[in-house]
Every structure is written in C-alpha cells, then in structure tokens.
Protein backbone atom coordinates (compact mmCIF):
# COMPACT_ATOMS: atom_id res chain seq x y z
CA UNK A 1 0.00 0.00 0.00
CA UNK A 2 0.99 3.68 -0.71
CA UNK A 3 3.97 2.28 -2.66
CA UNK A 4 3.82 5.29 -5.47
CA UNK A 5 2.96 8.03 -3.01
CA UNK A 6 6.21 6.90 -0.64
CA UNK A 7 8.27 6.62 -4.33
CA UNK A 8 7.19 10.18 -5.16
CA UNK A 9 7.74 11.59 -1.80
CA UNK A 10 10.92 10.43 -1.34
CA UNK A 11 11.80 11.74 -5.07
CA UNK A 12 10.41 15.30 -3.91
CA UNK A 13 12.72 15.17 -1.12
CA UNK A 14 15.50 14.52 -2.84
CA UNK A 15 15.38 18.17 -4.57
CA UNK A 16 16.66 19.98 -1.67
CA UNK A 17 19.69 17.26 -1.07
CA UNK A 18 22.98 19.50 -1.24
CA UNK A 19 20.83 22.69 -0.45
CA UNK A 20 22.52 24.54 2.74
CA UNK A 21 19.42 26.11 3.70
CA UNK A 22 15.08 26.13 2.58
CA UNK A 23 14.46 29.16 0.14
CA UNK A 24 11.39 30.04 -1.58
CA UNK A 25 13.05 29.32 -4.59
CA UNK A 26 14.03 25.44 -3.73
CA UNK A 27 11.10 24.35 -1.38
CA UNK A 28 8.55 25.47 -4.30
CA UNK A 29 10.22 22.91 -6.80
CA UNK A 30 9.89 20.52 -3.72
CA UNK A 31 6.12 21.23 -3.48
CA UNK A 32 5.44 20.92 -6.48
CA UNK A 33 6.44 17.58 -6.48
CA UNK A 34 4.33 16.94 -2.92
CA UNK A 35 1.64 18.37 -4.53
CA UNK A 36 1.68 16.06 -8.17
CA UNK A 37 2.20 13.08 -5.60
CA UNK A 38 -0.58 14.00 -3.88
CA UNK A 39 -2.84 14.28 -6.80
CA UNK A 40 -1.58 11.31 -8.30
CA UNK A 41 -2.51 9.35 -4.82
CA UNK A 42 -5.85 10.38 -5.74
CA UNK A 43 -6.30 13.07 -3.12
CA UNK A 44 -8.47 16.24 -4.53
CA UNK A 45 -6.99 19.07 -5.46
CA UNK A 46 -8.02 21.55 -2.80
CA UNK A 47 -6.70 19.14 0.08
CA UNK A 48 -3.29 18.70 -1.86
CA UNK A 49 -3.03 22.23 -2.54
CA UNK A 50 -3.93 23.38 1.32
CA UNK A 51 -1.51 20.71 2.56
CA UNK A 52 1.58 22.11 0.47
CA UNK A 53 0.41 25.87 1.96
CA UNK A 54 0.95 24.77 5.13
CA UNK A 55 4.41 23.13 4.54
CA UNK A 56 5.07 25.29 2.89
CA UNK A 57 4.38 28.12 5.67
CA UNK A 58 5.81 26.19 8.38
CA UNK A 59 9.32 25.27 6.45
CA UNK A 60 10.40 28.85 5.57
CA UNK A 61 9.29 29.98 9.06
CA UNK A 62 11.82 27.12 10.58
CA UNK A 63 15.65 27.53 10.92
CA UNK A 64 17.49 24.68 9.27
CA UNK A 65 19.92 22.97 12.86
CA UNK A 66 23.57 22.69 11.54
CA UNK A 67 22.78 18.87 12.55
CA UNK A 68 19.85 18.54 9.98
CA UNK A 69 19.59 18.86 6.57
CA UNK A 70 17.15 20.33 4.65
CA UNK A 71 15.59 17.34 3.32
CA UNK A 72 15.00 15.93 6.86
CA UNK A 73 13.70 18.96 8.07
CA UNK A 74 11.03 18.86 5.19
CA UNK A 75 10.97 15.02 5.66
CA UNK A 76 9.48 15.99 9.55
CA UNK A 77 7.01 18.66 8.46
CA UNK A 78 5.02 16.79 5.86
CA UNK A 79 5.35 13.81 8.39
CA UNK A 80 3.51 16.21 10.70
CA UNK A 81 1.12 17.09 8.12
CA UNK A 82 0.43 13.96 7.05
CA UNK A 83 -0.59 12.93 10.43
CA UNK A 84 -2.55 15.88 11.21
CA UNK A 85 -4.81 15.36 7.83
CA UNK A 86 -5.24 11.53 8.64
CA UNK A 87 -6.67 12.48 12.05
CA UNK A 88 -4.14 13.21 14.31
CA UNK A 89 -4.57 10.26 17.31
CA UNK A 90 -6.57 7.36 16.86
CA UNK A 91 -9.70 6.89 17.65
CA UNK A 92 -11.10 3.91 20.28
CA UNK A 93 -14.38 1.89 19.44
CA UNK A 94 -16.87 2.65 21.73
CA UNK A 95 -17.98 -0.42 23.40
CA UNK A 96 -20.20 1.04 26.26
CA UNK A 97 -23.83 -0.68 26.78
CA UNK A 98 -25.36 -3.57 28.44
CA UNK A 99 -24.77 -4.77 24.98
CA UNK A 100 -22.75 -2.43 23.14
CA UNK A 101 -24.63 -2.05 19.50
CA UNK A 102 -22.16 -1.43 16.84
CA UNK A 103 -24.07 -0.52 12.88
CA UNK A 104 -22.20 -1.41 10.22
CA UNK A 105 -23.39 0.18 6.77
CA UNK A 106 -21.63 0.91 2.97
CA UNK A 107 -22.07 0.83 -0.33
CA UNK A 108 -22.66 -3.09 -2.06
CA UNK A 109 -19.61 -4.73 -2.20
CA UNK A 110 -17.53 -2.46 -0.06
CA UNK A 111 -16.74 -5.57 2.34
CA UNK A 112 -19.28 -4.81 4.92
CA UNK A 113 -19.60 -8.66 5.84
CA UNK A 114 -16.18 -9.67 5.98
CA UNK A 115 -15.27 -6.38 8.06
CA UNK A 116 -17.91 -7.30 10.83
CA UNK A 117 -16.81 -10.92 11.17
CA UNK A 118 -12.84 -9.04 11.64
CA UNK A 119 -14.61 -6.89 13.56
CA UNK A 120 -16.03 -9.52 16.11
CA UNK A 121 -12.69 -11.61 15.81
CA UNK A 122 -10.99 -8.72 16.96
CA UNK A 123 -13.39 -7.84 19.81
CA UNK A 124 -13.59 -11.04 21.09
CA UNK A 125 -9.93 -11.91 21.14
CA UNK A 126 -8.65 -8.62 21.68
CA UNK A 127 -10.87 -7.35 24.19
CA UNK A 128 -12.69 -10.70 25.50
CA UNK A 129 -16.31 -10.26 24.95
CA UNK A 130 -19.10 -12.35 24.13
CA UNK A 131 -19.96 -11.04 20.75
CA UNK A 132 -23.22 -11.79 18.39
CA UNK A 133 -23.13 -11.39 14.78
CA UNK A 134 -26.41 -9.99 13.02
CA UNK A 135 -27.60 -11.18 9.81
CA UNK A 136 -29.62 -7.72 8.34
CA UNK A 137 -28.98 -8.04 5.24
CA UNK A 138 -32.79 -9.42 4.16
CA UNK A 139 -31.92 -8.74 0.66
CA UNK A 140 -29.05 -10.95 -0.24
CA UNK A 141 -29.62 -14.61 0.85
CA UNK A 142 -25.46 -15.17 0.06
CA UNK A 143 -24.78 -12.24 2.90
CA UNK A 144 -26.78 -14.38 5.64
CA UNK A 145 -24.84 -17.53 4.35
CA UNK A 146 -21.21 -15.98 4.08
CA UNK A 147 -21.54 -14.27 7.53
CA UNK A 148 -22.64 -17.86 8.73
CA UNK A 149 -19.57 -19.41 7.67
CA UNK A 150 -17.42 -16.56 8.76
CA UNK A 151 -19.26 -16.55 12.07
CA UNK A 152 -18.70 -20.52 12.72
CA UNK A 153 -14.76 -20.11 11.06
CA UNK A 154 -14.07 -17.69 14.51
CA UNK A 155 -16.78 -19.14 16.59
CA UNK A 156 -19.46 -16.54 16.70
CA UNK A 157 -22.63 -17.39 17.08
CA UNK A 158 -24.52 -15.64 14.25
CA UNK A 159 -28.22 -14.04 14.42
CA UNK A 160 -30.48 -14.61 11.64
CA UNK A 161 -34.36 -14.80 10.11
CA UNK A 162 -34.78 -16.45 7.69
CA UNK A 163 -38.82 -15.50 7.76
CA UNK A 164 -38.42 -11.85 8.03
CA UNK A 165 -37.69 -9.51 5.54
CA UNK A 166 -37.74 -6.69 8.02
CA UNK A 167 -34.54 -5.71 9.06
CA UNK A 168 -35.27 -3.10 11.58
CA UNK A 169 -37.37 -6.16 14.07
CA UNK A 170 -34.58 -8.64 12.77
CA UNK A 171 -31.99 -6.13 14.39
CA UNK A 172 -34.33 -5.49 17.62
CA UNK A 173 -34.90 -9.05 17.73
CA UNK A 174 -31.21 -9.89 18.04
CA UNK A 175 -30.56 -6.91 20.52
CA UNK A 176 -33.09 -8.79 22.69
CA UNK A 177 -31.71 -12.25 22.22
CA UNK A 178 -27.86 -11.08 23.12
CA UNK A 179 -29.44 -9.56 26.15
CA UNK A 180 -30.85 -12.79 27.35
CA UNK A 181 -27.85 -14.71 26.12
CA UNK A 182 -25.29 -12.80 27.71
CA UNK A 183 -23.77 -11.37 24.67
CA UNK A 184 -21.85 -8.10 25.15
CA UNK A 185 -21.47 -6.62 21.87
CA UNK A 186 -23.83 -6.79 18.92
CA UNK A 187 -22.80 -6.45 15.75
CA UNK A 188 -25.25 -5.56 12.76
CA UNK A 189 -24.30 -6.11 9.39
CA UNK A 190 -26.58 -4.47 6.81
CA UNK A 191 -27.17 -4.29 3.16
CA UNK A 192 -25.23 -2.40 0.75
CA UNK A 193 -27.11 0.50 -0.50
CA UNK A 194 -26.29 3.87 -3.02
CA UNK A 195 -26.17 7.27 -1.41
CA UNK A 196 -28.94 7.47 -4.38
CA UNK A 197 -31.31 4.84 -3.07
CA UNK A 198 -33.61 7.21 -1.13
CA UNK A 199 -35.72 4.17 0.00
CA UNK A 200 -31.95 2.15 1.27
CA UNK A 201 -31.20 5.54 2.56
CA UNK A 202 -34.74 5.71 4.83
CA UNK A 203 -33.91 1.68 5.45
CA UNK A 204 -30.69 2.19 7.44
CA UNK A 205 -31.62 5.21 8.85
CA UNK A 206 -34.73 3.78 10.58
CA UNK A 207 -32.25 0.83 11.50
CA UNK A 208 -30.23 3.48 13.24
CA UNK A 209 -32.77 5.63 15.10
CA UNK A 210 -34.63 2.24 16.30
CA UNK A 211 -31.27 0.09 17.81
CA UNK A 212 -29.35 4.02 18.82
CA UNK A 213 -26.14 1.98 18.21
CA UNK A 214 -23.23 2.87 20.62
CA UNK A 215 -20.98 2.81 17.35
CA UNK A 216 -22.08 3.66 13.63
CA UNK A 217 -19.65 2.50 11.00
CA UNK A 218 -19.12 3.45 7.77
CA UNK A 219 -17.15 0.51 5.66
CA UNK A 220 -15.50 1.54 2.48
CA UNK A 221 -13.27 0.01 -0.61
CA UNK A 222 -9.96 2.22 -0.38
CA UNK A 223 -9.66 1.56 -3.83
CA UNK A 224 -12.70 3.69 -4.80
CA UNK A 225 -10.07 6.55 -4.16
CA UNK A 226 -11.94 9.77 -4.39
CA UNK A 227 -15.56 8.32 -4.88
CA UNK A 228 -14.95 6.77 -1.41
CA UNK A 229 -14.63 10.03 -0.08
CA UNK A 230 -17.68 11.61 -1.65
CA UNK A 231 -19.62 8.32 -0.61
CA UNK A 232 -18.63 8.94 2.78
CA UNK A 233 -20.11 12.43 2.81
CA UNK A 234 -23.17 11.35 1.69
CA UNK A 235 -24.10 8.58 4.13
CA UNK A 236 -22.29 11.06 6.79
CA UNK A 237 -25.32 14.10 6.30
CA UNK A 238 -27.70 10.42 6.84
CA UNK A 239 -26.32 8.45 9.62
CA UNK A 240 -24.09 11.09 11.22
CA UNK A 241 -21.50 7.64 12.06
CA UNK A 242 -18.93 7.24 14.39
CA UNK A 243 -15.91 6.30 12.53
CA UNK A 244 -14.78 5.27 8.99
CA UNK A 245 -13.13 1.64 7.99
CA UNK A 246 -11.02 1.38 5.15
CA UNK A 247 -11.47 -1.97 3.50
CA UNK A 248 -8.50 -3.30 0.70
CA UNK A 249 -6.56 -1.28 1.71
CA UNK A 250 -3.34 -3.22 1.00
CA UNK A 251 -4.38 -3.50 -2.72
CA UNK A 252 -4.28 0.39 -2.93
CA UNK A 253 -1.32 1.46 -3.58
CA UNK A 254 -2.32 5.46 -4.13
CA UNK A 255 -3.96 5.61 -0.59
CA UNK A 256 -6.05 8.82 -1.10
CA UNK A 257 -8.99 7.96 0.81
CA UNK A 258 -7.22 6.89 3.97
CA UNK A 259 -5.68 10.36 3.17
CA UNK A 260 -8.33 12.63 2.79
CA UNK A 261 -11.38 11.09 4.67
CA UNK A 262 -10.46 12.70 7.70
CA UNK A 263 -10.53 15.85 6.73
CA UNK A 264 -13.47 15.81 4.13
CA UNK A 265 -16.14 13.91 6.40
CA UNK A 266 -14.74 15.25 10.05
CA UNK A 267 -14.55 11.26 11.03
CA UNK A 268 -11.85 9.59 12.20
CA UNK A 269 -10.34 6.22 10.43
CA UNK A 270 -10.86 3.32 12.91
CA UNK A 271 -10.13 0.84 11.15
CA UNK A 272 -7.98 -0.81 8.33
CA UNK A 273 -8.78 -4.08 6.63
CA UNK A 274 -5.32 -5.59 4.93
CA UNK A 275 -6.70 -8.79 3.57
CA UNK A 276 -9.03 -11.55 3.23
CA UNK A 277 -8.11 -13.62 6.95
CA UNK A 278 -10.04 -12.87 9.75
CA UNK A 279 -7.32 -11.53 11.96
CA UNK A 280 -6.14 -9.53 9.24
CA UNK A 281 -7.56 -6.01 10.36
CA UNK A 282 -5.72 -3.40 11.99
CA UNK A 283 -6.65 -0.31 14.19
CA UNK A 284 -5.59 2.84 12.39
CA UNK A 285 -3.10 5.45 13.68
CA UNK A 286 -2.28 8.38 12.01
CA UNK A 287 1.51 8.52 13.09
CA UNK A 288 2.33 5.02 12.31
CA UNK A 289 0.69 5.00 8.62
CA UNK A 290 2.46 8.34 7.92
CA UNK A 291 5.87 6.47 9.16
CA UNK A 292 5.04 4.22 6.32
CA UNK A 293 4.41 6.35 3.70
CA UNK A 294 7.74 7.84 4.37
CA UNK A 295 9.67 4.71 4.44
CA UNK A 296 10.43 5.03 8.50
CA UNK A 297 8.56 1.61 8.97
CA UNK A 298 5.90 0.75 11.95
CA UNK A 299 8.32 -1.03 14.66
CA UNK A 300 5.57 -0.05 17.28
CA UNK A 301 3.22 -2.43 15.23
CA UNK A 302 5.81 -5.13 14.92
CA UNK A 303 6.71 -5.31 18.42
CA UNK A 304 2.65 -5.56 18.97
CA UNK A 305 2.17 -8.26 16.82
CA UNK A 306 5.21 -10.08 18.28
CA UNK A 307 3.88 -9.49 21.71
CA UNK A 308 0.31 -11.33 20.84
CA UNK A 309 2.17 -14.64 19.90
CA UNK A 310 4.92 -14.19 22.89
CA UNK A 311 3.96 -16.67 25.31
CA UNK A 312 5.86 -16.19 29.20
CA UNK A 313 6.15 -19.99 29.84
CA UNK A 314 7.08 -21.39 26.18
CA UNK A 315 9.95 -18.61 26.28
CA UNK A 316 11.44 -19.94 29.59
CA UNK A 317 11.35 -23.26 28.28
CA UNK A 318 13.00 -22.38 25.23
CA UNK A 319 15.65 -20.25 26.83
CA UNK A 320 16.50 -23.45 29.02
CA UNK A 321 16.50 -25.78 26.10
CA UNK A 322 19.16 -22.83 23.89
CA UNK A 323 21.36 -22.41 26.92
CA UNK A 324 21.57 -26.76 27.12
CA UNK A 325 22.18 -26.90 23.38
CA UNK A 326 18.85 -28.98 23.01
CA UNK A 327 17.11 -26.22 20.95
CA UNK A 328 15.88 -29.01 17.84
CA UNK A 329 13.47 -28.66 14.80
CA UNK A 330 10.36 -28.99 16.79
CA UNK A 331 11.19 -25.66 18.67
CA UNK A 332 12.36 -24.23 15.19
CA UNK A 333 8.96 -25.32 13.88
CA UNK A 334 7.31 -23.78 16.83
CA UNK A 335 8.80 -20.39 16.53
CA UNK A 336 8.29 -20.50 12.17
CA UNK A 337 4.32 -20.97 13.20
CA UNK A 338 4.57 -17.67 15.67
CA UNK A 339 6.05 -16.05 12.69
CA UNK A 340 2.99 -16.86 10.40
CA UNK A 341 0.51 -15.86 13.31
CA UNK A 342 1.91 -12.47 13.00
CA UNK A 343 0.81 -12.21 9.15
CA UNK A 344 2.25 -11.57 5.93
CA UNK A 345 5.90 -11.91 6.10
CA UNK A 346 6.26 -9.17 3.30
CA UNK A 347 3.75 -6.71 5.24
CA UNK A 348 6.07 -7.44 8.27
CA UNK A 349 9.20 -6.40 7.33
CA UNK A 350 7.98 -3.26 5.28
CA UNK A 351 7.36 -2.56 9.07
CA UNK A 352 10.66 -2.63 9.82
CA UNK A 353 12.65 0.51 9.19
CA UNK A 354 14.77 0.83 6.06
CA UNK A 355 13.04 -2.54 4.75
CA UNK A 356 10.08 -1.67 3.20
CA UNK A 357 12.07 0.20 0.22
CA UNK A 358 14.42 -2.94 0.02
CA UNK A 359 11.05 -5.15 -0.03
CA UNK A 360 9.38 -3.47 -2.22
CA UNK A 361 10.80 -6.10 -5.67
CA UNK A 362 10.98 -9.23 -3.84
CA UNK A 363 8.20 -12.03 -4.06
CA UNK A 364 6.99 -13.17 -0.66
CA UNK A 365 4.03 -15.20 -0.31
CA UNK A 366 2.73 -16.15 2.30
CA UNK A 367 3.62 -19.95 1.80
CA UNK A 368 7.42 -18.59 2.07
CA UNK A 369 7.79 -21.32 4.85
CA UNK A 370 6.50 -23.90 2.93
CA UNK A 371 9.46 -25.48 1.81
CA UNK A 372 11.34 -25.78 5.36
CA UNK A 373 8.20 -27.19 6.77
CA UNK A 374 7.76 -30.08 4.13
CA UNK A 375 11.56 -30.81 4.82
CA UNK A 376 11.43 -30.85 8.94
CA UNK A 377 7.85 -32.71 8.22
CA UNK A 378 9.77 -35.13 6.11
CA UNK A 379 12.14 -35.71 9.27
CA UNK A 380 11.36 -38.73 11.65
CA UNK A 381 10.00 -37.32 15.01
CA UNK A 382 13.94 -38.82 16.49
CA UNK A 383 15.74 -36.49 13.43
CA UNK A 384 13.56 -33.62 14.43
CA UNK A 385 14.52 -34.28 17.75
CA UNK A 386 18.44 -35.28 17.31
CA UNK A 387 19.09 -33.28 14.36
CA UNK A 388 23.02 -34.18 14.35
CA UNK A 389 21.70 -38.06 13.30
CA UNK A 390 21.20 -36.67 9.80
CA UNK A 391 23.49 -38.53 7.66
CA UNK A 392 23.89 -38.69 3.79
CA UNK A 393 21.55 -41.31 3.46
CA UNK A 394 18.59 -39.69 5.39
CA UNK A 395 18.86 -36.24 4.16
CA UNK A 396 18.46 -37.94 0.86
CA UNK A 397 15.12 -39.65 1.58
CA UNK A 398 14.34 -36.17 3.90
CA UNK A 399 14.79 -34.53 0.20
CA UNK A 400 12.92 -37.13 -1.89
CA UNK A 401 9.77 -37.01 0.66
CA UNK A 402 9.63 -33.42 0.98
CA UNK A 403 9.83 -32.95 -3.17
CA UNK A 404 12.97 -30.76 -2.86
CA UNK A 405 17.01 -31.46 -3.60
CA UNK A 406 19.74 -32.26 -1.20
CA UNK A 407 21.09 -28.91 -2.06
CA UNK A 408 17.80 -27.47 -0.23
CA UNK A 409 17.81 -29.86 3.40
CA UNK A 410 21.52 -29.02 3.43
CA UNK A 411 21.13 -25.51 3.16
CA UNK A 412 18.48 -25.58 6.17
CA UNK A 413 20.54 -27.99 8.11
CA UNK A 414 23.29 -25.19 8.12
CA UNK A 415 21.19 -22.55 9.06
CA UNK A 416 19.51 -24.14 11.53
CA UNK A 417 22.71 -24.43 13.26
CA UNK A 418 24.12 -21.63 12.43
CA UNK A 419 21.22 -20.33 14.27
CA UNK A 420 21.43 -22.34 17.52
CA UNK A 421 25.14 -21.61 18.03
CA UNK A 422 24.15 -17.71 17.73
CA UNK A 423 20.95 -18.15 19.96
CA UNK A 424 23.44 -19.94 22.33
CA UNK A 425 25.75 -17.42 22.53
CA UNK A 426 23.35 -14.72 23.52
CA UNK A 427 21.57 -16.67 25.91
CA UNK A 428 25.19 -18.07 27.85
CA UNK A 429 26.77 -14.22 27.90
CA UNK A 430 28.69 -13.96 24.56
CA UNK A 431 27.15 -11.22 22.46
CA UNK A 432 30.07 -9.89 20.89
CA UNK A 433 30.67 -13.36 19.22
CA UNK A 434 27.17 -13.89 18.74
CA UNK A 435 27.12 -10.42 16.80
CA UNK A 436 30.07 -11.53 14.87
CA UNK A 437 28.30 -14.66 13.82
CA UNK A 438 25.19 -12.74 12.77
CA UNK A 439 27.22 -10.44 10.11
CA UNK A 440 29.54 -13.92 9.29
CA UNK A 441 25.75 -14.93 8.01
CA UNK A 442 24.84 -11.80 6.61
CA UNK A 443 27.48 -11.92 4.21
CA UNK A 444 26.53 -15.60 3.27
C-alpha cells in the first residue's frame, strides 16, 4: 500500500539534497512535487493544494539545525502534516452498553460482511467479549450464508431470520436475544445500498434511530479513491456515524482515501482491513501509517504483533533448552508458526525501518515457509529431535519425501545451526561473538 505516493515523496525530497538552507526558490520545486504526488494518490486538489500551503508556511518559518539537513527537516514537516490530515490520534471503538450495539453500513460490495466478522474476531480476542453477529442483510440470501460461515470459522454465534424480511425487528430481535444470552457486543451487518437509493437511505436510517447503536460505521473500498470520499459524505449528512473503515486497503497502492477522509467527512479512520483472513484487520493510527508512507517503517506495530504470539512460559522453556544446546526442529517449527501468526511476512518487514524500500521487488508469499516445513515434516519425530543423526543417506530420503534437492535440506541444516550456536551465545553471555556470527551470516 501507498507504494507510489512513498516513491514520489521520497523523489520530492531529494530536490533539496545538497541545499545549505530552505528558500522560496528550492522548497517550491519541492512542493510541487508533494503536490503532483498527492494528486496522483488520488487526493483532490483543494486538500493537496492546502496541505503544500501549510508546509510550505511552516518550512520557511523554521531555521534549518547545523545537525539537519534540509531534506530531513522537510521530511518531519510533511510527516507532521500527514498525520494531522489523517486524524491526528486514533480513535477507540466505543464499546459502552449492556450490549454495546455497533451498525455497520456501505455501499454493495464495499466488504461490509467480511469487516464485521474481523470486527467480532478482533473484539472477542482482543478485548474478550461475548460477541453476536447480526444477519440484516434481508436482501441478499449469500450475505446471511457468508456471515454464517465466517461466524462458525471464529466461533461466533450468528443471528439470523430467515422468515423476516424486516430488518429493523430482525436487528431489535437480536438486541433482545444477546441480552438474554449474555452477549456483550452486537454487531449488525446491513445491506449495501447507493447514497442514491432514497428508500436504502430511509432503510438504514430507521435501522439506526430504532437500535441508537453505541458505534455507527461506515465501511469503504480504499480503492474507490476519491468516490470513497464523496460516498462517505453522503451517508455522513444520513447516519451522522462514528468512525470510517477502510477496506483493501493493501491493494491500494495510491492511498487517497485513507488520506483525505479525515478531513473531508470530520470522522476519524478506525479501522484498516489488509486482507481476506479474519485476523487480518488493523486499528488505524495516524503517526504510524504516515511512518510508512515515508519509508520510516511501523516497529511499534511489529513489536505488537510479536507481543500477541509471545507466550511467558514457552519462552522460559525455550531459553532453558538454547542455553543446554537442546534447541531441535520442533522448537524451530514452533517459533516458524509464531512467525505466520503475525501475518504476511512481506507486510512485516515493510514494518521494519529501512526494509520496506528494500522489499518493495521481492516475491513473498505467504507460503514462504513452505518449503522448510515439508523438509522438517519429512524428518522422523527422532531427526527432528536429534538433528546431528542426519546422515547422507537420510537427508536424501528427507529430500525425496519433501519434493525438494539435497542442495535445499543441506542448506536448512546449516542454518539451523548456524542459528542455535548464535541463539546460544546470547543466551550463555557472549554477544560480541554472537554479533560476529550474525554479520559472518549476513554476508553468506
């Protein structure tokens, strides 16, 4: 996502490299080039024009440190900006109620199902509540279907009527039954309607003046660019909603909408949906997407993601079994599976500084672990175990099993302990030679 904006940024920025000081001369070729990267990343012109005024403004009224260069000091205003037009600091769902009601509306095909099954994943395993799933959408007999599957793939029970094609009772309905079910949060999806449709348009807002949801949220296909926006507005002067989610987003690679929503609508972003699994949606922040559309990564994200699969116990265990030297392929296979928990490995390290430029070429999909799994499957439960047993003879039928070469299971035998030495070392007090080891493998 944002890959052409971040390219054209950084080529802006580049302008005032070998510049001593910001003039009005060299920051307006600068802006000019903010400005056509803005436009191109489908942001209107009014908003991109505004947002170079105010760089603009706030660069020539800044001294230039000996320490920083122009080009960093431009790098940290439009940072600023960026932020500020994105919303500033993110905005919490509001789950408040005896149960919290949470409307979910948007154009047809925006990914209004999808999002509230992510949506109830999320609340349920991030913030442990009993959650119910609503069925609404009377209109499309595939909606109630799909959102039954979704609900039973993250075990969610899942409200429908088949009988009724009323969906203001079917949403009252469910209110009551997650009331006398214990449920804590309800979650309505509805049917996808135009901005047009004056008849849709009464629908939901009946929907929304009968339930008085805690939470009102628009869902919408970042890939719509500008028509998102306008969309937005629309249902906005209906439903007056809470908050904005940003579905596809990691197929857009202009990013406009997630841009310019803000700041057209007066909602903030809550949400970001970054691909088809259920755990694959992410709260927004401002600060951490505009790190990423400047190429300064999202470590705070990383480190959160690591954090959900660290577990306090399996660490201990594992630190015992490095320190002993027993460290085999069912711990390496254990800590490749807390890897894939965390997502896509590409999206990961674009998270990391500096990478995301250096991953932007490179193929990873997210089967990239494939391979060393079918070999270490291919392994008999004493290999995986005793890994220094591996003769000739077995990492032949290791390679014939797993469909790959010798070449391949030698390869992986040498990393994997090339890795335990280095884990060893940090573990047991040697960092110095474990760092050595580390660049020794770099250069590999």
């Amino acid at each position: 996502m944002f890959e052409n904006l971040s390219d054209k940024l950084e080529r802006s920025f580049k302008v005032l490299k070998g510049h001593g000081k910001i003039t009005e001369i060299n920051i307006a070729e600068t802006l000019k080039e903010v400005r056509k990267a803005l436009l191109d990343a489908d942001v209107s012109f009014k908003i991109a024009k505004d947002f170079t005024t105010v760089v603009k403004e706030k660069a020539l009224g800044q001294n230039v440190l000996t320490s920083v260069s122009p080009g960093q000091l431009m790098i940290k205003i439009v940072h600023d900006e960026l932020v500020s037009l994105m919303g500033g600091e993110h905005s919490e769902i509001n789950l408040k109620g005896n149960p919290a009601v949470i409307l979910i509306a948007g154009l047809q095909g925006s990914g209004k199902t999808t999002f509230s099954a992510k949506l109830a994943s999320f609340i349920k395993s991030k913030r442990n509540k009993k959650v119910l799933l609503v069925a609404g959408d009377v209109y499309r007999p595939a909606a109630i279907e799909q959102l039954k599957v979704l609900g039973g793939q993250i075990n969610v029970e899942v409200f429908a009527n088949l009988e009724s094609k009323d969906p203001v009772r079917i949403a009252t309905d469910a209110i009551a039954h997650a009331q006398n079910m214990g449920h804590q949060v309800v979650i309505i999806d509805t049917a996808g309607r135009l901005a047009v449709d004056q008849a849709m348009m009464n629908e939901i807002s009946a929907i929304h003046h009968k339930v008085k949801p805690q939470e009102t949220l628009f869902v919408v296909d970042s890939m719509t660019g500008q028509d998102a926006v306008n969309t937005a507005k629309a249902f906005n002067d209906v439903l007056d909603f809470d908050g904005v989610v940003l579905t596809k987003l990691d197929g857009d690679t202009r990013g406009g909408a997630a841009l310019t929503i803000k700041s057209v609508v007066n909602k903030p972003i809550k949400f970001v949906g970054l691909g088809e699994k259920m755990d694959a949606l992410d709260i927004f922040y401002p600060k951490r997407m505009a790190d990423r559309i400047l190429g300064m990564g999202d470590i705070v994200s990383f480190v959160e993601k690591a954090q959900e699969q660290f577990d306090e116990e399996e660490s201990r265990k594992l630190q015992k079994k490095i320190a002993k030297n027993t460290f085999d392929f069912n711990d390496f296979m254990k800590q490749i599976g807390q890897i894939k928990k965390m997502g896509n490995v590409k999206d990961l390290m674009g998270m990391i500084p500096g990478m995301g430029k250096m991953m932007k070429d490179v193929d990873i999909d997210d089967d990239a672990f494939k391979g060393i799994e079918a070999i270490i499957h291919s392994m008999t439960p004493f290999e995986r175990e005793n890994p220094a047993v591996i003769n000739g003879s077995r990492r032949k039928r290791i390679a014939l099993g797993s469909g790959t070469t010798i070449q391949e299971v030698n390869n992986l035998l040498k990393q994997f302990e090339d890795t335990r030495k280095m884990m060893r070392m940090m573990t047991t007090g040697n960092p110095k030679n474990a760092l050595r080891s580390m660049n020794q493998l770099r250069k590999r």
